[in-house]
N, C-alpha and C. Protein backbone atom coordinates (compact mmCIF):
# COMPACT_ATOMS: atom_id res chain seq x y z
N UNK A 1 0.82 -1.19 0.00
CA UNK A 1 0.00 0.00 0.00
C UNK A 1 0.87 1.26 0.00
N UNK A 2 1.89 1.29 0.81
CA UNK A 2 3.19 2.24 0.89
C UNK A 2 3.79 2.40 -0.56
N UNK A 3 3.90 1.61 -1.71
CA UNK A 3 4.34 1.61 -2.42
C UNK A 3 3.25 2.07 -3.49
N UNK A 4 1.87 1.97 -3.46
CA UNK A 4 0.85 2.79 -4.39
C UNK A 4 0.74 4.30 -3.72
N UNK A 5 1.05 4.39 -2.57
CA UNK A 5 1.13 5.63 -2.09
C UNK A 5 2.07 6.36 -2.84
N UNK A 6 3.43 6.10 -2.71
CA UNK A 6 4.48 6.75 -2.99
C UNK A 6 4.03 6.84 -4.50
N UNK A 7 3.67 5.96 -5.46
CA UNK A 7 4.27 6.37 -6.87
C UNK A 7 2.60 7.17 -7.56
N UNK A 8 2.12 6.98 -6.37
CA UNK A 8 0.64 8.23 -6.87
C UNK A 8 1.67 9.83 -6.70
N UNK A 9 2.15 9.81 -5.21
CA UNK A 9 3.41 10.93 -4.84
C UNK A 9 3.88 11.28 -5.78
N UNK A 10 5.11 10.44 -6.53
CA UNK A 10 5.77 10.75 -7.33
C UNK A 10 5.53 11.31 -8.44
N UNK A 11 3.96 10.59 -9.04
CA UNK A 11 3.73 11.19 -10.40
C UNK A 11 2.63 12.56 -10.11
N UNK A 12 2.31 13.03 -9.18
CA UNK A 12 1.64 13.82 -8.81
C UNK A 12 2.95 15.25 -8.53
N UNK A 13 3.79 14.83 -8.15
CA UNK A 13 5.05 15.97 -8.07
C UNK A 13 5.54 16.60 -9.53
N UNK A 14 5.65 15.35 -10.45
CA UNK A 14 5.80 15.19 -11.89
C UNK A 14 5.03 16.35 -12.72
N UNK A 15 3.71 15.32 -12.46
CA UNK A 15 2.57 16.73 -12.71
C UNK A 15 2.77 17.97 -12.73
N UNK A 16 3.22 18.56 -11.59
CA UNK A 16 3.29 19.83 -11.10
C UNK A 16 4.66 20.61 -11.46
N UNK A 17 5.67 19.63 -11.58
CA UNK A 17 7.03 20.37 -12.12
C UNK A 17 6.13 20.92 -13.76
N UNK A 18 6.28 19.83 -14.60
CA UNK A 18 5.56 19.59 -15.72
C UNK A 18 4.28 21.27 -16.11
N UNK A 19 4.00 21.31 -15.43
CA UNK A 19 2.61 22.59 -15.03
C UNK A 19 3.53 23.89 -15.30
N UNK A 20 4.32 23.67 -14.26
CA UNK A 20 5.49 24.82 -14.07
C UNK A 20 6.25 25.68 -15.06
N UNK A 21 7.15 24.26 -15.71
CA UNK A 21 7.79 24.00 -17.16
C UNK A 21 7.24 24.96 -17.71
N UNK A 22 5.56 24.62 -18.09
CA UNK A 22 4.66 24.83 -19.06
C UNK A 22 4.24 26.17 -19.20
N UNK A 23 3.94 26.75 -18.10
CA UNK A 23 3.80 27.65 -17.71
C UNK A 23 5.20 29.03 -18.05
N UNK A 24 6.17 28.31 -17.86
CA UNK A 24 6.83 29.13 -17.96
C UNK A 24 7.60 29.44 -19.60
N UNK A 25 6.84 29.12 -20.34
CA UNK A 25 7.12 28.56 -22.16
C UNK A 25 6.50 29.60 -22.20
N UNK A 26 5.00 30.31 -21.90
CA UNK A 26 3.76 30.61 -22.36
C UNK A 26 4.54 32.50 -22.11
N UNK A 27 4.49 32.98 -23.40
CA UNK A 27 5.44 34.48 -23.61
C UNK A 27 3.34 35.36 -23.18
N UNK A 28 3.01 35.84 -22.14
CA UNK A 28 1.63 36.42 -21.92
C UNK A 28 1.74 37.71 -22.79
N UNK A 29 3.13 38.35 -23.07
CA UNK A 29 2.69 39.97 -23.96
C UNK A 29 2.10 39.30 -25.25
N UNK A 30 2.60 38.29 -25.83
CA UNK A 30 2.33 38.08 -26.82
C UNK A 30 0.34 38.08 -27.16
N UNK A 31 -0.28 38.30 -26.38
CA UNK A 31 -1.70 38.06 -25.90
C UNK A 31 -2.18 38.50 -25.55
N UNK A 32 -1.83 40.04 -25.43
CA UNK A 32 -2.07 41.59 -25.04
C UNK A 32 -2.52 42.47 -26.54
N UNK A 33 -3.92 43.01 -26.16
CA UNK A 33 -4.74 43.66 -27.52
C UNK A 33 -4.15 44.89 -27.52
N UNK A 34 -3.81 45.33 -28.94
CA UNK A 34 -3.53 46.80 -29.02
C UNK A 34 -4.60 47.27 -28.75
N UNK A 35 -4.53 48.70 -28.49
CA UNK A 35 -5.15 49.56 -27.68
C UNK A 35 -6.50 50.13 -28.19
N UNK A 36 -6.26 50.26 -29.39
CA UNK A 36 -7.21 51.07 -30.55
C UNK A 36 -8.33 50.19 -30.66
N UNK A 37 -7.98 48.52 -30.76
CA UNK A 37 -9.16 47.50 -30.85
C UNK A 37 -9.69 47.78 -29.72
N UNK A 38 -8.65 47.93 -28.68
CA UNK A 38 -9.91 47.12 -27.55
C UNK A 38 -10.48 48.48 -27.13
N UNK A 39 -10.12 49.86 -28.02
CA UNK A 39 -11.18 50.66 -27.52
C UNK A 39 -12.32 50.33 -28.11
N UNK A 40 -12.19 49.66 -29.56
CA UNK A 40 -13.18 50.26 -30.12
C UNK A 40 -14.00 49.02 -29.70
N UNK A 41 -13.35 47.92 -29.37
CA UNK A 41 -14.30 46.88 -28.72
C UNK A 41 -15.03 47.60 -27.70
N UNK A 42 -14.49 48.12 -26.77
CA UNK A 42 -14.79 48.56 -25.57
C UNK A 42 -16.18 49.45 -25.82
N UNK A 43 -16.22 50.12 -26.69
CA UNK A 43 -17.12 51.25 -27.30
C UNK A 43 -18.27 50.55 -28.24
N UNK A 44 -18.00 49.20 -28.44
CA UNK A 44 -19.07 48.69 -29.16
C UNK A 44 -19.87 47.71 -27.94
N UNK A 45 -19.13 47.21 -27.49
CA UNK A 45 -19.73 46.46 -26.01
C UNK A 45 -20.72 47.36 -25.62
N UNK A 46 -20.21 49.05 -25.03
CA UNK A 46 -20.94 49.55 -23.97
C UNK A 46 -22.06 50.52 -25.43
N UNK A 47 -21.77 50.83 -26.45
CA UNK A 47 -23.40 50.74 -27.32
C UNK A 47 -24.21 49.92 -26.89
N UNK A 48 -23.62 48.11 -26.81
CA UNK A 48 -25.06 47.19 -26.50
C UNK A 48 -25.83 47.06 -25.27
N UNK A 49 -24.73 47.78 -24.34
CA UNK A 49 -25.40 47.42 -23.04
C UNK A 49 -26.24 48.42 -22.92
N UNK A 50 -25.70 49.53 -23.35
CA UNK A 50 -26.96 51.20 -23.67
C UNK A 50 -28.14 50.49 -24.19
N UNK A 51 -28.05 49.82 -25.61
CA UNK A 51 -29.36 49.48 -25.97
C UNK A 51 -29.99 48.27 -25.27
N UNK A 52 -29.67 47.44 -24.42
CA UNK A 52 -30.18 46.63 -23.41
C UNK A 52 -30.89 47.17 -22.37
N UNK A 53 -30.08 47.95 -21.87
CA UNK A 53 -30.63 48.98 -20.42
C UNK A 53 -31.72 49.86 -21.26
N UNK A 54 -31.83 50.43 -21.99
CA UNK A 54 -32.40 51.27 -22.72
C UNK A 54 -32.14 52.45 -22.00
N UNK A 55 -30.80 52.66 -22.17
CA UNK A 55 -30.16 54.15 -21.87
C UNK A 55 -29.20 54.40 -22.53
N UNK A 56 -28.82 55.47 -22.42
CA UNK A 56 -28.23 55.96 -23.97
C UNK A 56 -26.29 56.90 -22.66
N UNK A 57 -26.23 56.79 -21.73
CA UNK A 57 -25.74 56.90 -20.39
C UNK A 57 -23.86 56.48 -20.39
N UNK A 58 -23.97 55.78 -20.88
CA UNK A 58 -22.04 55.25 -21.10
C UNK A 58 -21.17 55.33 -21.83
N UNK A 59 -20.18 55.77 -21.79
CA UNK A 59 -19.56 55.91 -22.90
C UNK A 59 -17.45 55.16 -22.34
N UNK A 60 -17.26 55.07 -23.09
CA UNK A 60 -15.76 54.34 -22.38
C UNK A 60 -15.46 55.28 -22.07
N UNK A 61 -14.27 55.31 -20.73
CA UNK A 61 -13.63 56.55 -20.32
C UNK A 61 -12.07 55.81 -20.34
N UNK A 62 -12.01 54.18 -19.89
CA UNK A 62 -10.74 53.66 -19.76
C UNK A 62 -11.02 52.41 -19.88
N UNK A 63 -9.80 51.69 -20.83
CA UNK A 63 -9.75 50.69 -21.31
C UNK A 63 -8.54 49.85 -19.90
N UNK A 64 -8.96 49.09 -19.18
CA UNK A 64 -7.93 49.08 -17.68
C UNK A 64 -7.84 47.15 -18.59
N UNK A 65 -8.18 46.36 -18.88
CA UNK A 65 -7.39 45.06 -19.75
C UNK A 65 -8.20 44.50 -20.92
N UNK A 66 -7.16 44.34 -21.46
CA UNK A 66 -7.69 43.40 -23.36
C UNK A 66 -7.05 42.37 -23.52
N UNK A 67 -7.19 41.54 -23.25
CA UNK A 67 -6.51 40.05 -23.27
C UNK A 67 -7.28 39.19 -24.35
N UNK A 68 -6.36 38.99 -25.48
CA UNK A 68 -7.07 37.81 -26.48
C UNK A 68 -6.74 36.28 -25.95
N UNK A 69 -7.51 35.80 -26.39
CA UNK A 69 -7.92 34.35 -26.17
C UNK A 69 -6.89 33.20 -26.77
N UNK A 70 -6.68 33.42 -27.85
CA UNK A 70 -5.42 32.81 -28.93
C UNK A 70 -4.74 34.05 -29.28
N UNK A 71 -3.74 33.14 -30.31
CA UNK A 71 -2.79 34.14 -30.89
C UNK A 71 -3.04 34.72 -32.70
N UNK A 72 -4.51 34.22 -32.89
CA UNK A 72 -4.98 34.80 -33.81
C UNK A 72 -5.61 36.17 -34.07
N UNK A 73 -5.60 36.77 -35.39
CA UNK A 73 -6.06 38.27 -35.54
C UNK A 73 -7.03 38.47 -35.15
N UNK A 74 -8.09 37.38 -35.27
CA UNK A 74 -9.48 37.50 -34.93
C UNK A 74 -10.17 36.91 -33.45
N UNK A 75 -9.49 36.66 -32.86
CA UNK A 75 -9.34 36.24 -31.41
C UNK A 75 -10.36 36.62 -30.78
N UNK A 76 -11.03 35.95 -29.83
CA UNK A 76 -12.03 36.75 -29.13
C UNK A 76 -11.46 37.30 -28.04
N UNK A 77 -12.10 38.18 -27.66
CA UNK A 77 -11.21 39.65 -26.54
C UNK A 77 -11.73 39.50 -25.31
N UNK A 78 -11.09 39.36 -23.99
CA UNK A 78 -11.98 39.81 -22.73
C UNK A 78 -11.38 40.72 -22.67
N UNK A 79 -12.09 41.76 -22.37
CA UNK A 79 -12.63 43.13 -21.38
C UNK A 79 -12.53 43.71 -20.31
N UNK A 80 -11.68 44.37 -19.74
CA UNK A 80 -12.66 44.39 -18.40
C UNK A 80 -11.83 46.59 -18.72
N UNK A 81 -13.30 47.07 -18.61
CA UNK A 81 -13.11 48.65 -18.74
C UNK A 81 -13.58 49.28 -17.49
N UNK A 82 -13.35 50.97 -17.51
CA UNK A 82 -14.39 51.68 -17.13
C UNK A 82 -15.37 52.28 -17.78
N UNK A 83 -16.50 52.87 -17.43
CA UNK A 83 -17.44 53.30 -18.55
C UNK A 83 -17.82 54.64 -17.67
N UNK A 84 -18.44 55.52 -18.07
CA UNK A 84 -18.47 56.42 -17.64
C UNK A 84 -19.77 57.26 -18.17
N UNK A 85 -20.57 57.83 -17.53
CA UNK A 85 -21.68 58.74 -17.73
C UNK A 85 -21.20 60.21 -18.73
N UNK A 86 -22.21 59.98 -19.64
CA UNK A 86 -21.95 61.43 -20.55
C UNK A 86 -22.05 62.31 -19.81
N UNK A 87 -22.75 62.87 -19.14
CA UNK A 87 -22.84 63.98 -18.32
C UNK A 87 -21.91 64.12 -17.52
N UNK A 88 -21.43 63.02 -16.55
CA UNK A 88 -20.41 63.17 -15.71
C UNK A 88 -19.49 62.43 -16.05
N UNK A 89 -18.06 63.01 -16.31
CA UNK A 89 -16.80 62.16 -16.37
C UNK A 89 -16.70 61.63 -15.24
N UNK A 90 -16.75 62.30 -14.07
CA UNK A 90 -16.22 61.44 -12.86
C UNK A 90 -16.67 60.10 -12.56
N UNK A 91 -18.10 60.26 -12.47
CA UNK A 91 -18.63 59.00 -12.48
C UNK A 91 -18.33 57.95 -13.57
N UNK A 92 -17.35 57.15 -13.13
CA UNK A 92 -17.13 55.62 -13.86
C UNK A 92 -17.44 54.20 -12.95
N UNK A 93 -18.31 53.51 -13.50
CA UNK A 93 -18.30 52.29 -13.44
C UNK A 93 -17.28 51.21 -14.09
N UNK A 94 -17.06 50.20 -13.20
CA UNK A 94 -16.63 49.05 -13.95
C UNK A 94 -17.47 48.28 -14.59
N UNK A 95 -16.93 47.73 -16.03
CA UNK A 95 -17.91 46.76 -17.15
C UNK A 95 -16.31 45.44 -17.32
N UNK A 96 -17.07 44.46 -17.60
CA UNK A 96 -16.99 42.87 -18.02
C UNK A 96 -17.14 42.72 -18.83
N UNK A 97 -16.32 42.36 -20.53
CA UNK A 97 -17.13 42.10 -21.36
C UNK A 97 -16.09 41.15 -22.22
N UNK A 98 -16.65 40.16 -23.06
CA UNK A 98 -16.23 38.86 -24.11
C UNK A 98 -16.71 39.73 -25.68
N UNK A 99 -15.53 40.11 -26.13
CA UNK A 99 -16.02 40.58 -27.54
C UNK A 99 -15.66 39.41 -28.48
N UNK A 100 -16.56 39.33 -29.27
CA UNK A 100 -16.28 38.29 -30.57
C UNK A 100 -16.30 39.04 -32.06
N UNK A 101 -14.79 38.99 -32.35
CA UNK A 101 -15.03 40.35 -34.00
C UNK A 101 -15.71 39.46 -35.18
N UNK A 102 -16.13 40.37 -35.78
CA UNK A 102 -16.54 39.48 -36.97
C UNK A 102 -15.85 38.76 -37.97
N UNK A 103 -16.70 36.96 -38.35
CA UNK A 103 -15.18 36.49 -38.73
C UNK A 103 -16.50 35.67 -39.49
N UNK A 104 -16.07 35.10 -41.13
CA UNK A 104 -16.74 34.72 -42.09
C UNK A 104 -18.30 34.86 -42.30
N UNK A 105 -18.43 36.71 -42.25
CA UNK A 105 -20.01 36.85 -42.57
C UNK A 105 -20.48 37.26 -41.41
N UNK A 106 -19.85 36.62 -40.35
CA UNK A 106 -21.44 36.36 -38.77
C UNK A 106 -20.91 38.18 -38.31
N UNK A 107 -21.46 38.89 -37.46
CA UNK A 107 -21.67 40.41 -37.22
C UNK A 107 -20.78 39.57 -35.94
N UNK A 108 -19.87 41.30 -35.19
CA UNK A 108 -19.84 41.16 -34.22
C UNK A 108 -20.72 40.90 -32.91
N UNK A 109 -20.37 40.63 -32.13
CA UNK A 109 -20.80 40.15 -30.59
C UNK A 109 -20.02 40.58 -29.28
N UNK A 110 -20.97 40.47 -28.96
CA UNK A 110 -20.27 41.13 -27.54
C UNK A 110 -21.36 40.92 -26.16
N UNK A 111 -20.59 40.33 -25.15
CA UNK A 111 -21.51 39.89 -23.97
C UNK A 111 -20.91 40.63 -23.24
N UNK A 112 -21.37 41.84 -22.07
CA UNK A 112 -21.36 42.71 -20.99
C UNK A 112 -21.68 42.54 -20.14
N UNK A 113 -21.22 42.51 -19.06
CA UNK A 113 -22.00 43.26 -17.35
C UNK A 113 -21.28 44.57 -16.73
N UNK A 114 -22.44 44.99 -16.05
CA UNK A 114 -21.56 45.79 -15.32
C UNK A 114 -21.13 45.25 -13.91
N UNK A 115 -19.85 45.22 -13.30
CA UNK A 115 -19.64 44.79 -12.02
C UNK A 115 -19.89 45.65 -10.75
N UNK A 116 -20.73 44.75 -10.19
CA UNK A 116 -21.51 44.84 -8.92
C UNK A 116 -20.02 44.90 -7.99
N UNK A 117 -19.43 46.78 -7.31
CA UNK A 117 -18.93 46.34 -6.49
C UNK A 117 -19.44 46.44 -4.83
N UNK A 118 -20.61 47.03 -4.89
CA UNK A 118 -20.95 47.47 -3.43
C UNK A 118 -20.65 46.55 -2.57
N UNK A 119 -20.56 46.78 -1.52
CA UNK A 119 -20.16 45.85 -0.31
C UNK A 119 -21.49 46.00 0.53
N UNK A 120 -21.36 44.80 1.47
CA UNK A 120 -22.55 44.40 1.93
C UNK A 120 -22.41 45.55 3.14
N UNK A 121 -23.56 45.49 3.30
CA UNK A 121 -23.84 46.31 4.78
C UNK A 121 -23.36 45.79 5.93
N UNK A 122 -22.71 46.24 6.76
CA UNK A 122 -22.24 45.89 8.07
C UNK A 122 -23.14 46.41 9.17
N UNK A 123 -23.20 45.26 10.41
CA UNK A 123 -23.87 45.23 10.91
C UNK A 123 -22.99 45.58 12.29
N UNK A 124 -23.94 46.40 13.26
CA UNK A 124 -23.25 46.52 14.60
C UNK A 124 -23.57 45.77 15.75
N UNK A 125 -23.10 45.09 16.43
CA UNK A 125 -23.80 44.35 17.25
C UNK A 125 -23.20 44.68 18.75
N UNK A 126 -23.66 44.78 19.84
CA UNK A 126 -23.70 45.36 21.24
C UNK A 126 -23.89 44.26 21.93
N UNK A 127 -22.42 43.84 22.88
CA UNK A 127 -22.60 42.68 23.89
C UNK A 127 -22.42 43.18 25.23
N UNK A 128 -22.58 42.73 26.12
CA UNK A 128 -22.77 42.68 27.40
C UNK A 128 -22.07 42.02 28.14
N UNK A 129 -21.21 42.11 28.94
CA UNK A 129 -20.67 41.43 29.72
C UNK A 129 -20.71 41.48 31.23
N UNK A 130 -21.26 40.32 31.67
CA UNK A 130 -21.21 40.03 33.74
C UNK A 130 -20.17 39.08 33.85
N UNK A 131 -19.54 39.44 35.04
CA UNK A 131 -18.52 38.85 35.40
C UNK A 131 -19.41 37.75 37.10
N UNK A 132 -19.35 36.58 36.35
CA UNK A 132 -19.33 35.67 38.04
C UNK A 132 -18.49 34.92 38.14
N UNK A 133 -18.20 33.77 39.19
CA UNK A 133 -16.70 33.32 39.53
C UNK A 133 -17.45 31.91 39.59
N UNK A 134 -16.88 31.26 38.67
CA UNK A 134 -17.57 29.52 37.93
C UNK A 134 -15.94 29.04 38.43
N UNK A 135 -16.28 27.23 38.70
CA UNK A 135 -15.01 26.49 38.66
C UNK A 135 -15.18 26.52 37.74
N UNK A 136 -13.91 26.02 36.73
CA UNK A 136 -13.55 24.98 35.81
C UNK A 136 -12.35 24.03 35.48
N UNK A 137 -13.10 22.92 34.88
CA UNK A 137 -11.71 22.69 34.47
C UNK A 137 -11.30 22.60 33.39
N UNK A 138 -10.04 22.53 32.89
CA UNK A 138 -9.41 23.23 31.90
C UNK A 138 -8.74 21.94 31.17
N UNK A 139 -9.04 21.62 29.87
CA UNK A 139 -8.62 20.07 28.85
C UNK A 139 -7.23 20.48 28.25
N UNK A 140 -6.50 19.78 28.37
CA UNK A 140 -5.46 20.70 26.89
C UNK A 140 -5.95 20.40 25.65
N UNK A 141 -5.59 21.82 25.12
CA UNK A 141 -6.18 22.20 23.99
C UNK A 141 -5.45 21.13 22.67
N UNK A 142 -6.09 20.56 22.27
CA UNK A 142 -5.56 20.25 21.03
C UNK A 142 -5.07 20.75 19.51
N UNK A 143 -3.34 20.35 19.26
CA UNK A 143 -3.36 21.50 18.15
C UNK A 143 -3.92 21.08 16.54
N UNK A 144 -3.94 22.16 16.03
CA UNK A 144 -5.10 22.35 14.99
C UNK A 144 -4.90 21.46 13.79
N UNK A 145 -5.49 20.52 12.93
CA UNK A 145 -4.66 19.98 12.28
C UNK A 145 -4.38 20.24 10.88
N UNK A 146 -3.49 19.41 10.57
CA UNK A 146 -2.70 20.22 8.91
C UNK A 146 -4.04 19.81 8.24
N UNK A 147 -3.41 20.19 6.39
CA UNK A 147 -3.87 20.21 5.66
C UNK A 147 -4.26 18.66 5.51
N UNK A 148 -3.08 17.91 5.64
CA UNK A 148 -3.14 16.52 4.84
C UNK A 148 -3.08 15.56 6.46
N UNK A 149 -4.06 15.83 6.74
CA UNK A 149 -3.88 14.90 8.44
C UNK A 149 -4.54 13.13 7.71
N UNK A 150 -5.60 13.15 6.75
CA UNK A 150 -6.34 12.12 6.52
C UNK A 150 -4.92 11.17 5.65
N UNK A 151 -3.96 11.68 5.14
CA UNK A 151 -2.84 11.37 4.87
C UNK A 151 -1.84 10.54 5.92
N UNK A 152 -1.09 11.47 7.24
CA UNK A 152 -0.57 11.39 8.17
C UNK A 152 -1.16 10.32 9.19
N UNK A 153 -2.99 10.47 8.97
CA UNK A 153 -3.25 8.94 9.44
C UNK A 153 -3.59 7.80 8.84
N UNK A 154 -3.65 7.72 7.43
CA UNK A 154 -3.66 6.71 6.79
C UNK A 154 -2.16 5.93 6.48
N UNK A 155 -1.39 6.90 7.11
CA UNK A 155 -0.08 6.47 6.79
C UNK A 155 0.64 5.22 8.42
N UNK A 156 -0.16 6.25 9.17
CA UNK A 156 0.14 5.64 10.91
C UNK A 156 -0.88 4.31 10.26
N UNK A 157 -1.78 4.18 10.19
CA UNK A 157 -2.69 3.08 10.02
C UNK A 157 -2.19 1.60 9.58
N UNK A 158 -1.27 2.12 8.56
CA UNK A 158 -0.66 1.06 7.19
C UNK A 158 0.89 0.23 8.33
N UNK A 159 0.93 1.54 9.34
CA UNK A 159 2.10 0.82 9.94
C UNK A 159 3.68 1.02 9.45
């Protein structure tokens, strides 16, 4: 059993060098959208979400990542911008969006959200404290256990 243990180990370490390797082949500028597309992606996205919302309200203010998908011309694009109110520059929201350019005939596409960042409401809560004088007695505490304890005792188990 010690010995299906270990060579699950071994090729599981393998794995992970292997991952590493791989990882470290992969050139990421190469996969970075010039700027001009992903405005104009950016600017065709937030048209659709205007005509979804049925407001006419956004306009790009900042293109913050354009990351293509492959290393092809026609690549589909994620997104992620600010958008910003015609009336007010200041006010920018963050938008999410998957552009797909047009490629043999079919029209562009483009899927949007805007990201929800509000944070939840915090709550205050008011405790009370009385002091009375209780025996007790006191266990030692046991310490907390690792990650891989079902490991450490399947291993004590095997002997």
């Amino acid at each position: 059993m010690k010995f299906i243990i270990t060579i699950f180990s071994v090729s599981y370490i393998f794995l992970l060098i292997q991952l590493i390797d791989t990882s470290k082949k992969i050139r990421w500028k190469d996969y970075k959208t010039n700027r001009t597309t992903a405005k104009k992606a950016a600017n065709f996205c937030l048209s659709l979400y205007n005509n979804k919302t049925k407001s006419d309200l956004y306009v790009c203010n900042k293109t913050l990542t354009a990351v293509n998908e492959t290393l092809s011309p026609n690549s589909t694009i994620n997104l992620m911008f600010n958008g910003s109110w015609i009336s007010e520059r200041n006010c920018t929201e963050p938008f999410q969006a998957k552009y797909v350019p047009p490629t043999n005939g079919k029209n562009e596409t483009c899927e949007v959200e805007k990201m929800n960042l509000t944070l939840p409401p915090t709550t205050t809560t008011t405790t009370t404290t009385t002091t009375t004088t209780t025996t007790t007695t006191t266990r030692k505490r046991q310490p907390p256990r690792s990650g891989f304890w079902w490991f450490w005792n399947l291993m004590g188990r095997l002997g």
